[in-house]
PDB file of N, CA and C in Angstrom:
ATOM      1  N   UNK A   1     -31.810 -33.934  28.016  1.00  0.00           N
ATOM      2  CA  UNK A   1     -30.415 -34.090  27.665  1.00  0.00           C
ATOM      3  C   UNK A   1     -30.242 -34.270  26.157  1.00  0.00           C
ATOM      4  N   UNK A   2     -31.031 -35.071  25.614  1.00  0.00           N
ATOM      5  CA  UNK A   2     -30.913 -35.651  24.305  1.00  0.00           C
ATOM      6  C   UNK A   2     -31.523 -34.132  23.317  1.00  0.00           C
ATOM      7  N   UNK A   3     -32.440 -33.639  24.186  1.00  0.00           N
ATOM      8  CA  UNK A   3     -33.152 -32.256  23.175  1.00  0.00           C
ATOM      9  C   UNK A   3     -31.891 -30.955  23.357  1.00  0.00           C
ATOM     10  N   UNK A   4     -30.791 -31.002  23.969  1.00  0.00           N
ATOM     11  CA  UNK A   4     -29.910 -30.233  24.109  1.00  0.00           C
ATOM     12  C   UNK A   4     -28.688 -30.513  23.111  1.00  0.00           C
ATOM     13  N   UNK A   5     -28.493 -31.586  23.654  1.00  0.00           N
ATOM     14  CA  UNK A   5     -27.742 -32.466  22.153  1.00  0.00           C
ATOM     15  C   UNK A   5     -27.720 -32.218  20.818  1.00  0.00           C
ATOM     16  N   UNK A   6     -29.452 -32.442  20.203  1.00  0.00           N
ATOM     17  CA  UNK A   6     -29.763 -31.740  18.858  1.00  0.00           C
ATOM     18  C   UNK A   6     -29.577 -30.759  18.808  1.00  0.00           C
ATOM     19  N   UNK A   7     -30.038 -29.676  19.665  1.00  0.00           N
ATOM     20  CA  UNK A   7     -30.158 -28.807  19.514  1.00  0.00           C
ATOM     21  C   UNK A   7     -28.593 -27.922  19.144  1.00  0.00           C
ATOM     22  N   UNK A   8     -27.880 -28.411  20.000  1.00  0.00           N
ATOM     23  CA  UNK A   8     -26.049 -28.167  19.516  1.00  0.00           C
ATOM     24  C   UNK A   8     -25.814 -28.753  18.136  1.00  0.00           C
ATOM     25  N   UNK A   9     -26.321 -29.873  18.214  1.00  0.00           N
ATOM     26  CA  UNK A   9     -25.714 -30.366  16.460  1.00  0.00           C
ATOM     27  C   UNK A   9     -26.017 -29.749  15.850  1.00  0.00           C
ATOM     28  N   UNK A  10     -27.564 -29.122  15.481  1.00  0.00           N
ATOM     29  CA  UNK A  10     -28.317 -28.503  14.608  1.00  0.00           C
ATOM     30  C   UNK A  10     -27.199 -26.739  14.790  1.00  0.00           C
ATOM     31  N   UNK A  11     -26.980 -26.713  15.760  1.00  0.00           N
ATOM     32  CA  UNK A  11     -26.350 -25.055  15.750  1.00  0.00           C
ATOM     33  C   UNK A  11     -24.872 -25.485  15.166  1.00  0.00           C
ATOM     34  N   UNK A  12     -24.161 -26.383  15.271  1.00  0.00           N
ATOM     35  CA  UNK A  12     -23.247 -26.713  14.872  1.00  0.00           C
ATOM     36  C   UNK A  12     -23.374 -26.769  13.348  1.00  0.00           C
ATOM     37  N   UNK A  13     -23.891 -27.742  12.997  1.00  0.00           N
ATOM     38  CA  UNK A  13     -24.309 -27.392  11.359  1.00  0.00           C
ATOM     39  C   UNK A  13     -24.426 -26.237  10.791  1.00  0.00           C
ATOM     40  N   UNK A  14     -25.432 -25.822  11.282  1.00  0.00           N
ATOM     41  CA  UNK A  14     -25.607 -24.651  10.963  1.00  0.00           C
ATOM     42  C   UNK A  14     -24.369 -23.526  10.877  1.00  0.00           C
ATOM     43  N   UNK A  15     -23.301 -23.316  11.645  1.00  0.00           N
ATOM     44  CA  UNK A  15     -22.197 -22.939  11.804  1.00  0.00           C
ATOM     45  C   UNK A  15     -21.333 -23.059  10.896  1.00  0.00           C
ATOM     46  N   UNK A  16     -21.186 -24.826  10.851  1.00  0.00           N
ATOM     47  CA  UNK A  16     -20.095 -24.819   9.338  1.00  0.00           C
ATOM     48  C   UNK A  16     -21.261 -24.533   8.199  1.00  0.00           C
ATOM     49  N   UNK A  17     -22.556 -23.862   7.947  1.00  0.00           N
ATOM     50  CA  UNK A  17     -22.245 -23.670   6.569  1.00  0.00           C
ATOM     51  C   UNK A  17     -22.073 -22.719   6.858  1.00  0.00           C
ATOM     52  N   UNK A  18     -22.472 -21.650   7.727  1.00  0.00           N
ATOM     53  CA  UNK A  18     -22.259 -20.038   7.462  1.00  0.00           C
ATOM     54  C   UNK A  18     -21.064 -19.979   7.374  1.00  0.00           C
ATOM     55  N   UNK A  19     -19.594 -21.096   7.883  1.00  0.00           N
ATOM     56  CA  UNK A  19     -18.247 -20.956   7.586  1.00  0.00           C
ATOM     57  C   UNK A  19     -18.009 -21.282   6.416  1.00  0.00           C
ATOM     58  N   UNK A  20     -18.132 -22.174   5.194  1.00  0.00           N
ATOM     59  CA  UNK A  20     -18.590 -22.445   4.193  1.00  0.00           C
ATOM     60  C   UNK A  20     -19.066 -20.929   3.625  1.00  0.00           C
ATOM     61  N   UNK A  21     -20.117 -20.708   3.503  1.00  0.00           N
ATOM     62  CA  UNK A  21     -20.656 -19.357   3.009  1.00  0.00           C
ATOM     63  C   UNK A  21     -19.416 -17.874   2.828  1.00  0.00           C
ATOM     64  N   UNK A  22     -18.768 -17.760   4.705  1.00  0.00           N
ATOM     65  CA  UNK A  22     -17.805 -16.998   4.283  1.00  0.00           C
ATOM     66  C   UNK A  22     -16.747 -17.374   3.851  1.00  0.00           C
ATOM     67  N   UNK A  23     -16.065 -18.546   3.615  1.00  0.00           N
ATOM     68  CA  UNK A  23     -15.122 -18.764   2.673  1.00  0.00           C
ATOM     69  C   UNK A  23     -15.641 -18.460   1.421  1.00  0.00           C
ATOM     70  N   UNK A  24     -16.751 -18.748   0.758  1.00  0.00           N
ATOM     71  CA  UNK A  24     -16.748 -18.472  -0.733  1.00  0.00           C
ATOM     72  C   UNK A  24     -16.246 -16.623  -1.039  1.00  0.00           C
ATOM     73  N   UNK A  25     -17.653 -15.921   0.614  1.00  0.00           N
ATOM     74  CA  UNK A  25     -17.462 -14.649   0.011  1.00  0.00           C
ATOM     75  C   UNK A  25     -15.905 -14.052   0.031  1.00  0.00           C
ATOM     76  N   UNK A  26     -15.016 -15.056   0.771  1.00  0.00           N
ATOM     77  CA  UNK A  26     -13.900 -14.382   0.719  1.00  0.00           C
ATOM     78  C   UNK A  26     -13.243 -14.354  -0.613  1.00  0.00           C
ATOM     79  N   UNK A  27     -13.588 -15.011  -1.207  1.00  0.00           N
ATOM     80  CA  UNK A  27     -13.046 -15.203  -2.726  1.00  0.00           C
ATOM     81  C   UNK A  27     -13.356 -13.909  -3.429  1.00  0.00           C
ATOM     82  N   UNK A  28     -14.396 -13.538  -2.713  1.00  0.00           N
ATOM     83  CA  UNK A  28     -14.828 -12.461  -3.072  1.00  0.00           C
ATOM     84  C   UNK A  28     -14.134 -10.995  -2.746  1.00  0.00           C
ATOM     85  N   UNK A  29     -13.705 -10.574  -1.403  1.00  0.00           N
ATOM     86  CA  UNK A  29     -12.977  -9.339  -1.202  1.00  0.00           C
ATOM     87  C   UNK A  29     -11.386  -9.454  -1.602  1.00  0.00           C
ATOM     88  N   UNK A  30     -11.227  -8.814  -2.487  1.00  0.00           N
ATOM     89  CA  UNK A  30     -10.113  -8.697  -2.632  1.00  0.00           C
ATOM     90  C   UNK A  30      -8.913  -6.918  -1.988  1.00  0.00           C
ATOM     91  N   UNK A  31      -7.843  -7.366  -1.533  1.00  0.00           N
ATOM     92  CA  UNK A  31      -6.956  -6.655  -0.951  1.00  0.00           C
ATOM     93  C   UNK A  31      -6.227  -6.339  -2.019  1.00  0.00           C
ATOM     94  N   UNK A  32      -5.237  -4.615  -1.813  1.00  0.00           N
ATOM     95  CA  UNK A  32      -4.618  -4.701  -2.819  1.00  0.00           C
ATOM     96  C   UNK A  32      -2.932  -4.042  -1.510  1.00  0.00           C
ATOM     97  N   UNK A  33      -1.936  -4.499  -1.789  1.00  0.00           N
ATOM     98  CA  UNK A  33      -0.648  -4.537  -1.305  1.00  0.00           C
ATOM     99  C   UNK A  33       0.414  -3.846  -2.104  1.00  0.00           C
ATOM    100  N   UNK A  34       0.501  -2.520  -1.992  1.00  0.00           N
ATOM    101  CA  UNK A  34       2.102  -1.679  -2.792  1.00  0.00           C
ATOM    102  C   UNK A  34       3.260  -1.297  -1.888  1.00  0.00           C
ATOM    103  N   UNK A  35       4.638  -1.951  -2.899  1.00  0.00           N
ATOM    104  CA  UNK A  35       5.416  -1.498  -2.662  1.00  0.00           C
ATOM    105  C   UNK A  35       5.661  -0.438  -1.524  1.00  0.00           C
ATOM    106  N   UNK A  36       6.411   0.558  -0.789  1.00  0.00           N
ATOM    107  CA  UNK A  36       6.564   1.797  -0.153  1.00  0.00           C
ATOM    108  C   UNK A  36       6.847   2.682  -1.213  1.00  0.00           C
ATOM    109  N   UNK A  37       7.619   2.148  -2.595  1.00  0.00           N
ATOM    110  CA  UNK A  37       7.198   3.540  -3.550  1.00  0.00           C
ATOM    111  C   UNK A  37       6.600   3.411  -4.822  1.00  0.00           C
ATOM    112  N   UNK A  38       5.188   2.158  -4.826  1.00  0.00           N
ATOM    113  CA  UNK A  38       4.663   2.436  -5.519  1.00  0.00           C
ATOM    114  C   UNK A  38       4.727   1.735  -6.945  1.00  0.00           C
ATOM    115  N   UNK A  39       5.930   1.167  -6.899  1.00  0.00           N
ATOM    116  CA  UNK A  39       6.799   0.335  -8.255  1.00  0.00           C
ATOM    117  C   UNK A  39       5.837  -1.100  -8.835  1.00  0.00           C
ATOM    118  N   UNK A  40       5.668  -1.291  -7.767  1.00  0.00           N
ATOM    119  CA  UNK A  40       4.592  -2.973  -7.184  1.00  0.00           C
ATOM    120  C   UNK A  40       3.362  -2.860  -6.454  1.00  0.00           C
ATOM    121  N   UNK A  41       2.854  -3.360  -7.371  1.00  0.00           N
ATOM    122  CA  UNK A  41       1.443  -3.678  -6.243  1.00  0.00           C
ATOM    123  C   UNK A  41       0.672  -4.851  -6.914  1.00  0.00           C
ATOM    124  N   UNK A  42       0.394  -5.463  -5.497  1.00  0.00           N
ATOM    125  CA  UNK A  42      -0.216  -6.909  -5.612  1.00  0.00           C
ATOM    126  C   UNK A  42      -2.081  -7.003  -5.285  1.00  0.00           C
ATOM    127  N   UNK A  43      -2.920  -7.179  -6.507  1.00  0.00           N
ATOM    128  CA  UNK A  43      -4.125  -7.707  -5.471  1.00  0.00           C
ATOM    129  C   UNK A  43      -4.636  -9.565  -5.264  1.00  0.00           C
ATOM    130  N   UNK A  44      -4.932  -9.428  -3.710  1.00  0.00           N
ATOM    131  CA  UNK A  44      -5.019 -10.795  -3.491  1.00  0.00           C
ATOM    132  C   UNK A  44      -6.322 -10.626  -2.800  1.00  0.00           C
ATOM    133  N   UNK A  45      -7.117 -12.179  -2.932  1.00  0.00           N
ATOM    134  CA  UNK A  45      -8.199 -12.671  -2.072  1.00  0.00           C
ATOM    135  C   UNK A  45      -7.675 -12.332  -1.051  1.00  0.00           C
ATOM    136  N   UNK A  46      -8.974 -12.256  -0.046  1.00  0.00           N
ATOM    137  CA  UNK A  46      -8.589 -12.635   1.342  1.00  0.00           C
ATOM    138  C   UNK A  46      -9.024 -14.398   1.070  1.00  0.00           C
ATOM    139  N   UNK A  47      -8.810 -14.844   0.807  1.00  0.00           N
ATOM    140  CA  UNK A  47      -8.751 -16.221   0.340  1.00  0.00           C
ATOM    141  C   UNK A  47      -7.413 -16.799   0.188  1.00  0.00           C
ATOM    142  N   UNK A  48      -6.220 -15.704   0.502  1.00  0.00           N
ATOM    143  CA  UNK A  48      -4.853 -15.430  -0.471  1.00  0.00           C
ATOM    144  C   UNK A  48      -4.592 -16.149  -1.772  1.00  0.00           C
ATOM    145  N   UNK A  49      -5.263 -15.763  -2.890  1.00  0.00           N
ATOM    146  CA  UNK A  49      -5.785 -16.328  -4.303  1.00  0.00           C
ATOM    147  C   UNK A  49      -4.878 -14.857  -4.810  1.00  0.00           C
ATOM    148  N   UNK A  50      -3.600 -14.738  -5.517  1.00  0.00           N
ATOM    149  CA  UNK A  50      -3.617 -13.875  -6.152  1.00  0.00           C
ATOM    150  C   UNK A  50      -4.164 -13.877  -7.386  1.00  0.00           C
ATOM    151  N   UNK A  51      -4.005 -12.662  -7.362  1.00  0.00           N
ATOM    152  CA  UNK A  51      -5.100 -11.796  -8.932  1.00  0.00           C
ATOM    153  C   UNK A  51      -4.583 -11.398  -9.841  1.00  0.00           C
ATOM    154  N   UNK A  52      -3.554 -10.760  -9.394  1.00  0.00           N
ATOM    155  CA  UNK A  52      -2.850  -9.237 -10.254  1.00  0.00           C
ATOM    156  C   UNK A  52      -1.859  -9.169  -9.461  1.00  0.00           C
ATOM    157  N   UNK A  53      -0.386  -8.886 -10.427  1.00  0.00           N
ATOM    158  CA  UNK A  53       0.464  -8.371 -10.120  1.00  0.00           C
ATOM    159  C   UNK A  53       0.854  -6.944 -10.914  1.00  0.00           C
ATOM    160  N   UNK A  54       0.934  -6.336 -10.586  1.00  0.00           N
ATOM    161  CA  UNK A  54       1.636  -4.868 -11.349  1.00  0.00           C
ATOM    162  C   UNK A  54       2.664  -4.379 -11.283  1.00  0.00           C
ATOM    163  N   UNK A  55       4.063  -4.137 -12.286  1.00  0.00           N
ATOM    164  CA  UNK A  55       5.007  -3.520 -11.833  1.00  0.00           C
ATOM    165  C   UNK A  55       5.586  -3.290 -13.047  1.00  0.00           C
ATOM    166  N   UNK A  56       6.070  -1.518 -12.269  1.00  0.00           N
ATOM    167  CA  UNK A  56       6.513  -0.581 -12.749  1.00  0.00           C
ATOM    168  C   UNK A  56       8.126  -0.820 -13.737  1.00  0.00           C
ATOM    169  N   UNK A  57       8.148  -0.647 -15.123  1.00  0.00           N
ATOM    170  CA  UNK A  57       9.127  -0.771 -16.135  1.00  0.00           C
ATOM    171  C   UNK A  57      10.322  -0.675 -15.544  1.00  0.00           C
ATOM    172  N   UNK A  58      10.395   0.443 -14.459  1.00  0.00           N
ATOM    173  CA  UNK A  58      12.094   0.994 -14.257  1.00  0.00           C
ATOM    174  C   UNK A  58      12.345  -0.852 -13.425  1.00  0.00           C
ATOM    175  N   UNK A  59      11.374  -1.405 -12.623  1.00  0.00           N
ATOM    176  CA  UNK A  59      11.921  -2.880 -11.808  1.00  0.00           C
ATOM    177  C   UNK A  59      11.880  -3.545 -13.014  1.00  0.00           C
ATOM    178  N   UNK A  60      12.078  -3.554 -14.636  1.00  0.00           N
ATOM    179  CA  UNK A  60      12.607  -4.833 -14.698  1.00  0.00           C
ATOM    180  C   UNK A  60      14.202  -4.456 -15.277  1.00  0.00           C
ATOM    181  N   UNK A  61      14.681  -3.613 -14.958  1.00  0.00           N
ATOM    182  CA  UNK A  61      16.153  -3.263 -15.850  1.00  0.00           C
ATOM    183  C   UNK A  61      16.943  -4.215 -14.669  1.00  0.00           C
ATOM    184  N   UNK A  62      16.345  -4.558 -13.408  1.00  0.00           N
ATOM    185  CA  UNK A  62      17.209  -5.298 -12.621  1.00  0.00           C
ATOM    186  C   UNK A  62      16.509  -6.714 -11.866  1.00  0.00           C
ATOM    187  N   UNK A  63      17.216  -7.621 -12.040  1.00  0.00           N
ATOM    188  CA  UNK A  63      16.348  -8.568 -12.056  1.00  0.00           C
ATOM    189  C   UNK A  63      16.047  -8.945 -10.363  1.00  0.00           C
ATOM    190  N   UNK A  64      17.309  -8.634  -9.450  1.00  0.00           N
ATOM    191  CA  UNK A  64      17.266  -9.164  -8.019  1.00  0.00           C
ATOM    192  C   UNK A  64      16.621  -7.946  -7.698  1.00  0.00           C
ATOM    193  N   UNK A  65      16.333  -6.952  -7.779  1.00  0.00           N
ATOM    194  CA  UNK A  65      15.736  -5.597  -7.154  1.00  0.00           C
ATOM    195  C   UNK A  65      14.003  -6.267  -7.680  1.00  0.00           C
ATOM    196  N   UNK A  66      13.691  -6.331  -8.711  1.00  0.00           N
ATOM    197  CA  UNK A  66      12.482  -6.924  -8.600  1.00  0.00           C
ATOM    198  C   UNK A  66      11.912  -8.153  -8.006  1.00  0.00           C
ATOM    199  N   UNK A  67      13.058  -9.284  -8.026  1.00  0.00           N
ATOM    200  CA  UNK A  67      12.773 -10.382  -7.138  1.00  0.00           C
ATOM    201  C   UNK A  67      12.333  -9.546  -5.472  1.00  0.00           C
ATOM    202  N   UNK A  68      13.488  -8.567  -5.018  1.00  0.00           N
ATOM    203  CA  UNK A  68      13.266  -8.710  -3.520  1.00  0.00           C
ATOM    204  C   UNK A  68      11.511  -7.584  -3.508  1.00  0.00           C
ATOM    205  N   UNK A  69      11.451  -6.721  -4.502  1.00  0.00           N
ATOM    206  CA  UNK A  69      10.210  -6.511  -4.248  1.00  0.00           C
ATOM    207  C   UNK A  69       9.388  -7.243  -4.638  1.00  0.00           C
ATOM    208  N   UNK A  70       9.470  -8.187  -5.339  1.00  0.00           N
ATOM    209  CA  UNK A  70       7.991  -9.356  -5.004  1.00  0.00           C
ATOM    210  C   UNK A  70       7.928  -9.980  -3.718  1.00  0.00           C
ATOM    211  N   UNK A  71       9.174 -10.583  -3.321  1.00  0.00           N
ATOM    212  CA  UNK A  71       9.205 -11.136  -2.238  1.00  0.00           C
ATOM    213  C   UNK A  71       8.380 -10.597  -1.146  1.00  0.00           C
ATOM    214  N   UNK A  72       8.683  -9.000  -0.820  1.00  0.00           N
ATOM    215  CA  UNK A  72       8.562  -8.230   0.238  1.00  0.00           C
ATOM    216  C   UNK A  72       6.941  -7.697  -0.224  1.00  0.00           C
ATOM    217  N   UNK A  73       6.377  -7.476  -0.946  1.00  0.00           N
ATOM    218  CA  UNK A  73       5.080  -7.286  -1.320  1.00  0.00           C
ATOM    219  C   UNK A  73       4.032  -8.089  -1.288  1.00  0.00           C
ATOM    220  N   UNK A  74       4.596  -9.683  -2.158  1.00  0.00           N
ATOM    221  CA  UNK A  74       3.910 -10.650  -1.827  1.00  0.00           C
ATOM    222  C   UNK A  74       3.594 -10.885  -0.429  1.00  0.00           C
ATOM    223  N   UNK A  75       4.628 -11.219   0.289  1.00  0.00           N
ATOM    224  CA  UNK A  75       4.471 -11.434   2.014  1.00  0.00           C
ATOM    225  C   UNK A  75       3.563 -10.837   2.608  1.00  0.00           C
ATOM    226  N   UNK A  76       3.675  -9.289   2.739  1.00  0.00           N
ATOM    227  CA  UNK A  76       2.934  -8.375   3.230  1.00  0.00           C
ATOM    228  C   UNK A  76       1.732  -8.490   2.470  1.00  0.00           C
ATOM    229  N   UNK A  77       1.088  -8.763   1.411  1.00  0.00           N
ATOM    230  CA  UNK A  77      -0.450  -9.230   0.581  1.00  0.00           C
ATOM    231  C   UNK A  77      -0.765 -10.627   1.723  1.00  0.00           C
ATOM    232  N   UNK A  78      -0.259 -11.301   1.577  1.00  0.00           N
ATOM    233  CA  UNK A  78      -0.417 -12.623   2.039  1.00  0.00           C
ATOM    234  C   UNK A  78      -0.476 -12.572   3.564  1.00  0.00           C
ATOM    235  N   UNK A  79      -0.084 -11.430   3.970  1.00  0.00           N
ATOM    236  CA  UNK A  79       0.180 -11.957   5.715  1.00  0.00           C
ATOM    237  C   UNK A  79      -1.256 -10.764   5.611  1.00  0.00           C
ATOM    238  N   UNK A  80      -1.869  -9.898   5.305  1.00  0.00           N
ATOM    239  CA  UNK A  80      -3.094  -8.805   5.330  1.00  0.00           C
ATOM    240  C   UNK A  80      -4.079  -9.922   4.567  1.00  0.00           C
ATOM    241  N   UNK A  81      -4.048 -10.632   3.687  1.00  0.00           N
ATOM    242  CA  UNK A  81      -5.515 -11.453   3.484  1.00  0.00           C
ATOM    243  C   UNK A  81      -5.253 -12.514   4.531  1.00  0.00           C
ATOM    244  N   UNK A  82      -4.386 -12.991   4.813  1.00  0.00           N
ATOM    245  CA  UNK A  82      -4.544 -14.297   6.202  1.00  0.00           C
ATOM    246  C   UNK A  82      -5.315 -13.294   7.658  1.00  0.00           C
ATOM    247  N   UNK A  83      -4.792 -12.100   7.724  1.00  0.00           N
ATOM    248  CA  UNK A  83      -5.536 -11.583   8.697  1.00  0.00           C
ATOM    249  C   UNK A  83      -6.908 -10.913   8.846  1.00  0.00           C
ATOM    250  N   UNK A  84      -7.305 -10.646   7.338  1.00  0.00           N
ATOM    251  CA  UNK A  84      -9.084 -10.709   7.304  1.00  0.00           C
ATOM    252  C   UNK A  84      -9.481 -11.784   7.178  1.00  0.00           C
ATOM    253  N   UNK A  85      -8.787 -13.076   6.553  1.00  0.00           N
ATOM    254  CA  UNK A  85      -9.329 -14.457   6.789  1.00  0.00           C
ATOM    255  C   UNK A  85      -9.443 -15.079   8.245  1.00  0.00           C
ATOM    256  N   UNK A  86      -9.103 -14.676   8.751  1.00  0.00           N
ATOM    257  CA  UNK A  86      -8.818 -15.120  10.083  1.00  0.00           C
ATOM    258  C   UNK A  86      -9.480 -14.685  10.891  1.00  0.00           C
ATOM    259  N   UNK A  87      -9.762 -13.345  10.821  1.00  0.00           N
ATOM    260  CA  UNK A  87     -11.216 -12.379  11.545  1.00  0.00           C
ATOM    261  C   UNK A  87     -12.148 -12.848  11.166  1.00  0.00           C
ATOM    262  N   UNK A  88     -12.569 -12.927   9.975  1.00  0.00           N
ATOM    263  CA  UNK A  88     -13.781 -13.321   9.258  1.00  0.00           C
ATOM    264  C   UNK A  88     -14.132 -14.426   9.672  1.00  0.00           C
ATOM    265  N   UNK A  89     -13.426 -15.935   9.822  1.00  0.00           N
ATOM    266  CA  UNK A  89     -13.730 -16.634  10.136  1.00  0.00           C
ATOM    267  C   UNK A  89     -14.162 -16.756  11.482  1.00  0.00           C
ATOM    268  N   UNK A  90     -13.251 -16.735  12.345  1.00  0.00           N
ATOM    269  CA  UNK A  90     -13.133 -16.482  13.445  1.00  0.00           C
ATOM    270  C   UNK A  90     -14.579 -16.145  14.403  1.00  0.00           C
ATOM    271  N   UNK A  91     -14.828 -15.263  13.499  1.00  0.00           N
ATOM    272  CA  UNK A  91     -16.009 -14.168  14.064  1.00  0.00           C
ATOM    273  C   UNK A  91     -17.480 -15.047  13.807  1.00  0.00           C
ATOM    274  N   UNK A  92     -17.575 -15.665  12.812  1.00  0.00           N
ATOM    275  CA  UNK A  92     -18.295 -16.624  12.254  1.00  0.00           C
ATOM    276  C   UNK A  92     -18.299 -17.785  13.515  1.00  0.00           C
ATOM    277  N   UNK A  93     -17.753 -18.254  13.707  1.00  0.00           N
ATOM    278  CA  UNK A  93     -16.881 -19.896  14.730  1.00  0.00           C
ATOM    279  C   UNK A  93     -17.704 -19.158  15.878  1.00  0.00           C
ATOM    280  N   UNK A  94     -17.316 -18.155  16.338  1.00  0.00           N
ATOM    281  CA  UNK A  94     -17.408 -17.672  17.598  1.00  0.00           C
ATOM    282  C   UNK A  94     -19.106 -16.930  17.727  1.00  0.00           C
ATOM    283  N   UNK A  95     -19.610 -16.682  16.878  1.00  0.00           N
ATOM    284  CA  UNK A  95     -21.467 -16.597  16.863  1.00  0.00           C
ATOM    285  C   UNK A  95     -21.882 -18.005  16.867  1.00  0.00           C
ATOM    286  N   UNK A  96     -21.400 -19.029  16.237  1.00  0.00           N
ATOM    287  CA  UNK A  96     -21.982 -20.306  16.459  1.00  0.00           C
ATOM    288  C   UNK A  96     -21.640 -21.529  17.981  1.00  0.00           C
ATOM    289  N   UNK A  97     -20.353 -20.946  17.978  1.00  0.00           N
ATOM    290  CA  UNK A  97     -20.262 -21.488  19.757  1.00  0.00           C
ATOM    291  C   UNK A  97     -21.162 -21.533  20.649  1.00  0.00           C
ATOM    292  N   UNK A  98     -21.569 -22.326  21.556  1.00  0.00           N
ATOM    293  CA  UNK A  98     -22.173 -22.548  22.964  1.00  0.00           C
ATOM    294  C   UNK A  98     -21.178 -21.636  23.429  1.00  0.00           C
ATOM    295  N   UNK A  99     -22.086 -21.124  24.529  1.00  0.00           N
ATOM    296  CA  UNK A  99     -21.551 -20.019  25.634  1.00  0.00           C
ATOM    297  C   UNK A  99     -20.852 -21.438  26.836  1.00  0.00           C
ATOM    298  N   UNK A 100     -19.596 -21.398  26.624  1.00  0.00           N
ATOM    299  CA  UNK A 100     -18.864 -22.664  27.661  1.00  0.00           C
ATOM    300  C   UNK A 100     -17.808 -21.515  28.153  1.00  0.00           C
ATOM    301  N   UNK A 101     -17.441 -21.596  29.369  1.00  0.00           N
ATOM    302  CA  UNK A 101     -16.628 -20.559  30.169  1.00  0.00           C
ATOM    303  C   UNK A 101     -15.400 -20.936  29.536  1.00  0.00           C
ATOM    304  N   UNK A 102     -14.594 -19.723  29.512  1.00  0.00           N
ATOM    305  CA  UNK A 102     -13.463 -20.363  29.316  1.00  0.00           C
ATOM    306  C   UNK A 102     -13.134 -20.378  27.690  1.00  0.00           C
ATOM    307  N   UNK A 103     -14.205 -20.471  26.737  1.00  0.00           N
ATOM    308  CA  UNK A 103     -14.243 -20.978  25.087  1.00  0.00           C
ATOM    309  C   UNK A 103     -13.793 -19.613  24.547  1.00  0.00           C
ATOM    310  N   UNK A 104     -14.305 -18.239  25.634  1.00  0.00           N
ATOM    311  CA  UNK A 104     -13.936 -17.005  24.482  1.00  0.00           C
ATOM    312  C   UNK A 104     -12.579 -16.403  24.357  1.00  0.00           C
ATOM    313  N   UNK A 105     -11.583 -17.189  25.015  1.00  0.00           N
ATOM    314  CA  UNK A 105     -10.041 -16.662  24.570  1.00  0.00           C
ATOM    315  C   UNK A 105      -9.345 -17.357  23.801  1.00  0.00           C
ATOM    316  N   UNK A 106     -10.080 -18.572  23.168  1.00  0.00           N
ATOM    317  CA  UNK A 106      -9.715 -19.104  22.240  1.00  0.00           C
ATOM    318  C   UNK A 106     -10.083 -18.135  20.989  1.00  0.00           C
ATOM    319  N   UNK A 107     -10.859 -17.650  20.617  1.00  0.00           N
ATOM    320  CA  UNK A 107     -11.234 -16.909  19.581  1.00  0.00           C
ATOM    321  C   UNK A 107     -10.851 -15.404  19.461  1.00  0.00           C
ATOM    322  N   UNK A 108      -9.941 -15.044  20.493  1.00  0.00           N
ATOM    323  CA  UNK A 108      -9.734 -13.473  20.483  1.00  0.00           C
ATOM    324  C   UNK A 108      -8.237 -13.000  19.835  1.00  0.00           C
TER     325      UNK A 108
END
């Protein structure tokens, strides 16, 4: 009982660092998010760490037309690195799990 025990802690450990590990590399892939024509484009971590913003001269002659395309660009950057963060992790959590019935629709 007790050698089953360790043996989970030790896989458990082991688990959060490889979660640890892929958080750093996420710092590492970065996503990039444009506009529909191109005016804006955002790159962000999948960490959602932005990087870079870019945008096109004709968005600043108006100031609310560039607000709503940051708005709408940012979001869409931010909601695409939360969803490779979220796989990534995820996928990580779920190699270090005990096989317990029931545990794999939490992770899907």
């Amino acid at each position: 009982m007790f050698g089953d025990m360790m043996g989970m802690m030790g896989k458990l450990k082991e688990t959060q660092q490889k979660v640890e590990a892929t958080k750093k590399r996420l710092d590492t892939v970065t996503l990039e998010e444009k506009s529909g024509d191109d005016l804006l484009s955002v790159t962000i971590t999948a960490n959602r760490e932005i990087k870079k913003i870019a945008i096109d001269d004709s968005l600043l002659a108006d100031k609310e037309q560039l607000e709503d395309y940051l708005i709408l660009t940012l979001n869409k950057a931010i909601q695409q690195a939360t969803n490779v963060n979220e796989a990534e992790l995820a996928a990580v959590a779920k190699e270090g799990m005990p096989n317990i019935p029931g545990m794999d629709s939490l992770f899907k």
